[in-house]
Protein backbone atom coordinates (compact mmCIF):
# COMPACT_ATOMS: atom_id res chain seq x y z
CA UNK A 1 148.27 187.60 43.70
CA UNK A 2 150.15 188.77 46.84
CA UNK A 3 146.98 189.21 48.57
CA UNK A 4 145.74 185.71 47.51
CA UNK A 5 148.94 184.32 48.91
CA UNK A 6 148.65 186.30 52.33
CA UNK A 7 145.41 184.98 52.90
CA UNK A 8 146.19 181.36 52.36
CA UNK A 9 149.15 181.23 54.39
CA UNK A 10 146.78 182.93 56.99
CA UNK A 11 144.88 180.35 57.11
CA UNK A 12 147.46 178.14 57.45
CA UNK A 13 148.77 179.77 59.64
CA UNK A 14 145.32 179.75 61.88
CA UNK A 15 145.03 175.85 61.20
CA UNK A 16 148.49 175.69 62.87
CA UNK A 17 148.39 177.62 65.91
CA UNK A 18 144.94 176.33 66.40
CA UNK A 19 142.87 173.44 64.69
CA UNK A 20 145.93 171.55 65.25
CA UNK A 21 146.69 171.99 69.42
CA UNK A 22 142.60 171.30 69.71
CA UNK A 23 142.82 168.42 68.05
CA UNK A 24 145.95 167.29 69.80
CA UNK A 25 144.50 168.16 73.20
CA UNK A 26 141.23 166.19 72.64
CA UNK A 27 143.18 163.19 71.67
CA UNK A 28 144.78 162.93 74.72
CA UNK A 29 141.95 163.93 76.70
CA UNK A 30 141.23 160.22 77.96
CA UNK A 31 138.08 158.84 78.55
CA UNK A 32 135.22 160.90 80.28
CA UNK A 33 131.91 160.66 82.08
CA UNK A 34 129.02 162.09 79.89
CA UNK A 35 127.76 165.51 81.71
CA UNK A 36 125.08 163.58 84.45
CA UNK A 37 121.66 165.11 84.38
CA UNK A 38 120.73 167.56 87.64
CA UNK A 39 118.96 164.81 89.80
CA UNK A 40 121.03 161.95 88.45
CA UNK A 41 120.30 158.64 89.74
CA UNK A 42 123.81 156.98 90.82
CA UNK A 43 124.25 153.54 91.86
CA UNK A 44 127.69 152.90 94.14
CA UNK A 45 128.19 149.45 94.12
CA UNK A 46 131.21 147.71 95.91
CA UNK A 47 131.66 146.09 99.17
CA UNK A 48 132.33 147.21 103.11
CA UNK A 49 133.94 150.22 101.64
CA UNK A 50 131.09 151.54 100.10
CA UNK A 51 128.44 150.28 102.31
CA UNK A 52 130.45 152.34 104.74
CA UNK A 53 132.06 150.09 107.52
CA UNK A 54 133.67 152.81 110.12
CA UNK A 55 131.67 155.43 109.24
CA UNK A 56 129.28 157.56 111.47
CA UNK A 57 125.63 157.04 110.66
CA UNK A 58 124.83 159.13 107.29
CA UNK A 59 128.61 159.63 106.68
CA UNK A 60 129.32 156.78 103.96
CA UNK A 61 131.00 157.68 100.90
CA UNK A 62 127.70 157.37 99.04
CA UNK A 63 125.91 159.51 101.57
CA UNK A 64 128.52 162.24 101.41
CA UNK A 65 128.47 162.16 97.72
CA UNK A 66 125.03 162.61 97.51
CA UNK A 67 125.33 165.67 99.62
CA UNK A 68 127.95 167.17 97.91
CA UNK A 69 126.64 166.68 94.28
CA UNK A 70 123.03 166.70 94.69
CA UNK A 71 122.57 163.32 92.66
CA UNK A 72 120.53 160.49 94.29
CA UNK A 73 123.36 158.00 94.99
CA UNK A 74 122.42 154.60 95.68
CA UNK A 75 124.57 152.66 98.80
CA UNK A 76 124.41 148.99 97.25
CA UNK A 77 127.52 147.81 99.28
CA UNK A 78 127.93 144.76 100.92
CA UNK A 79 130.60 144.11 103.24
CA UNK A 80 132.64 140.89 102.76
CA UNK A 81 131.57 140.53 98.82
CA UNK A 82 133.77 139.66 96.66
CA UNK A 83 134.15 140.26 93.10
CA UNK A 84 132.10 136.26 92.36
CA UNK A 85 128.97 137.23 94.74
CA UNK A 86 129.03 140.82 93.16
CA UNK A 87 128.54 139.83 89.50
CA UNK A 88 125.86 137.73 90.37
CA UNK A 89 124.12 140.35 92.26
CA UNK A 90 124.81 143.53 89.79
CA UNK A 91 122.07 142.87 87.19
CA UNK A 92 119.21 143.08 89.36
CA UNK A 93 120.11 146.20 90.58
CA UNK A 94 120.89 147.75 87.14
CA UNK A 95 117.53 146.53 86.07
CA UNK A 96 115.97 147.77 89.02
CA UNK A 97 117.62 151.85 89.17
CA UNK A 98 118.45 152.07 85.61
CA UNK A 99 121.05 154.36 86.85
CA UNK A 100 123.23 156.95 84.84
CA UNK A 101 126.15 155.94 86.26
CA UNK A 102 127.74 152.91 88.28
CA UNK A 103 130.78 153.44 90.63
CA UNK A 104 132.59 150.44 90.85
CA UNK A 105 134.81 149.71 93.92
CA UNK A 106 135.26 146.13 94.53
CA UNK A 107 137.98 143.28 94.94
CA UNK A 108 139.44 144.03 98.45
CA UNK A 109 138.39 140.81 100.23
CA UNK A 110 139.67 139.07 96.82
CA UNK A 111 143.03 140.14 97.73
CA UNK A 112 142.49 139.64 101.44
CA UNK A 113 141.37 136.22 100.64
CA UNK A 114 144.37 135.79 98.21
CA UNK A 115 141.90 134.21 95.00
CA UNK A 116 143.87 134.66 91.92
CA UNK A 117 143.84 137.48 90.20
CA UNK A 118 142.80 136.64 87.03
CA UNK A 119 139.53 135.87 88.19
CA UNK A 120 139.15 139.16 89.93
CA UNK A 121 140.05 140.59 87.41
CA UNK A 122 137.25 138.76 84.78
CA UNK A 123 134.78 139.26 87.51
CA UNK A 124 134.83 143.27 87.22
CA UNK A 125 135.09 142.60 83.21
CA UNK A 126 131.92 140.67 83.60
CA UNK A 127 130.32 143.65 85.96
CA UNK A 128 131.62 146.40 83.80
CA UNK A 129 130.47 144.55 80.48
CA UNK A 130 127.27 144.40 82.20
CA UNK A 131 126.55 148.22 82.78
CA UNK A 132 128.19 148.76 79.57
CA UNK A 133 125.62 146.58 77.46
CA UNK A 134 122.98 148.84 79.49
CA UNK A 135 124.62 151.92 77.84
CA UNK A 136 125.97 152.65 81.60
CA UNK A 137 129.21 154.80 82.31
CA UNK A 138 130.71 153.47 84.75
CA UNK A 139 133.48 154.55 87.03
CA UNK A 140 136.30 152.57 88.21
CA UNK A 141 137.87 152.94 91.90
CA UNK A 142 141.24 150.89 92.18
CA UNK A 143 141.55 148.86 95.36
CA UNK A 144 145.06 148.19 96.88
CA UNK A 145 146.70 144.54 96.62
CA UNK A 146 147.68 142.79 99.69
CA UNK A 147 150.79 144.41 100.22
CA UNK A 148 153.02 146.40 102.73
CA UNK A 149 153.07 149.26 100.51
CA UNK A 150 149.36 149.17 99.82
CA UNK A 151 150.08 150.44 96.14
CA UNK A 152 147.01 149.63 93.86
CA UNK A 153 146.56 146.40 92.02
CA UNK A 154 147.28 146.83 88.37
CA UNK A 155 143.92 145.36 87.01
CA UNK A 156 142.68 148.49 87.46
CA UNK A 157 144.59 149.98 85.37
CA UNK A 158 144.38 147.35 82.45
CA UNK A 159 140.57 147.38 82.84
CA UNK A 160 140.34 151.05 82.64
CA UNK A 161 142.37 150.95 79.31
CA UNK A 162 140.79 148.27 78.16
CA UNK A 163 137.27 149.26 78.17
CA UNK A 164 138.00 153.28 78.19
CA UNK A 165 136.92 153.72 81.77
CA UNK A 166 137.70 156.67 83.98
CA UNK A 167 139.75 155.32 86.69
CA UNK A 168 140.69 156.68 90.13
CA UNK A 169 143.76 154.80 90.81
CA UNK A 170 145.30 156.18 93.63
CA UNK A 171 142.67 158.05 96.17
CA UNK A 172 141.82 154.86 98.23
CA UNK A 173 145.67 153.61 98.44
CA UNK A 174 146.87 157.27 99.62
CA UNK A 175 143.35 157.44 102.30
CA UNK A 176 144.35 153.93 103.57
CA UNK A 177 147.93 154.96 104.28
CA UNK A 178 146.93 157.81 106.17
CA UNK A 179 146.23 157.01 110.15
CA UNK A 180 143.96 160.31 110.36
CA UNK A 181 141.71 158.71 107.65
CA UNK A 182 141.11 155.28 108.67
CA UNK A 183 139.04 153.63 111.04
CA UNK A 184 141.00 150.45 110.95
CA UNK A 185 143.62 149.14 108.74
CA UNK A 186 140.95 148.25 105.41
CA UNK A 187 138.50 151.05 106.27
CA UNK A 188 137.92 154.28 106.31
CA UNK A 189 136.55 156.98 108.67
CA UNK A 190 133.86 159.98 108.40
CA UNK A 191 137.19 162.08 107.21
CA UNK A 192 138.41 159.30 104.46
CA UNK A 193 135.08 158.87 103.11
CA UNK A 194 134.67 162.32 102.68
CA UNK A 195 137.89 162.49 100.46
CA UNK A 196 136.82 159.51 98.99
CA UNK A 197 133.26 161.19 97.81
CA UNK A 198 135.18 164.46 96.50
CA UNK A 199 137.61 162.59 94.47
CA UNK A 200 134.49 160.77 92.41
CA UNK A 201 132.54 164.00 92.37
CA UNK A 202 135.78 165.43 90.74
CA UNK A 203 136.65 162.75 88.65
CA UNK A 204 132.37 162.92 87.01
């Protein structure tokens, strides 16, 4: 009987020390990118900032992500869209790569343009619903609001939690307050993009 009793409390014990801290740990884990195949096809979609507006030729955050990860990443950035023009041109392009993942960094001229926010905000619903319905990760970059502090706009955030996204809130607000990283005040330079590029490959 003692040796009955050892061995339950044993495994007690080991269901303690550690079922319990695994279980606790992958609860608040977050949400995650599913492990991208080696030649992964990536599609960057966003405006000026990811079509690369102050960057050298080649030196684009796309570009330098590409390069650093090995994945074919797609530049589809247009600079001046906003949020409206980009849902309408997102499912084409889905359709078109089929990527494994979409990096979404969009709403800047929304806020330079002052448009409410709500709308921004159901415009990168619509274009994350989109990749979503596609079985598409996708990967959210937060955009500062118009403001002298250039902290990021809190859609981001709520969209992130909302549909489980992984979000990288703070990289492009901390590059754009940085003189050594920009190429004018709303873009970045070779240097920016570059952090810009690392920060996604960390964040997949």
């Amino acid at each position: 009987m003692k040796r009955h009793f050892s061995y339950r409390r044993a495994v007690r014990l080991f269901r303690l020390l550690v079922i319990v801290p695994l279980l606790l740990l992958q609860a608040c884990s977050g949400p995650s990118i599913p492990p991208l195949t080696e030649n992964a096809r990536v599609l960057a979609f966003g405006d000026s900032l990811t079509y690369g507006v102050g960057a050298s030729k080649g030196l684009d955050y796309p570009n330098q992500l590409a390069g650093i990860s090995g994945y074919e990443v797609i530049n589809a950035g247009v600079s001046g869209e906003t949020t409206s023009a980009g849902k309408q041109r997102l499912a084409e392009l889905l359709a078109r790569h089929n990527p494994e993942l979409l990096i979404l960094l969009e709403g800047g001229n929304d806020f330079l343009r002052n448009q409410p926010q709500d709308k921004t905000k159901a415009n990168l619903a619509n274009m994350i619903e989109q990749a979503q319905a596609k079985q598409i990760p996708v990967l959210l970059v937060a955009v500062p609001q118009k403001s002298l502090f250039l902290s990021p706009s809190p859609i981001y955030a709520e969209l992130a939690d909302e549909y489980q996204l992984v979000l990288i809130e703070d990289t492009l607000s901390s590059l754009l307050k940085s003189p050594s990283k920009k190429s004018d005040a709303i873009h970045l330079n070779d240097a920016g993009y570059l952090e810009l590029a690392q920060a996604i490959y960390q964040a997949i």
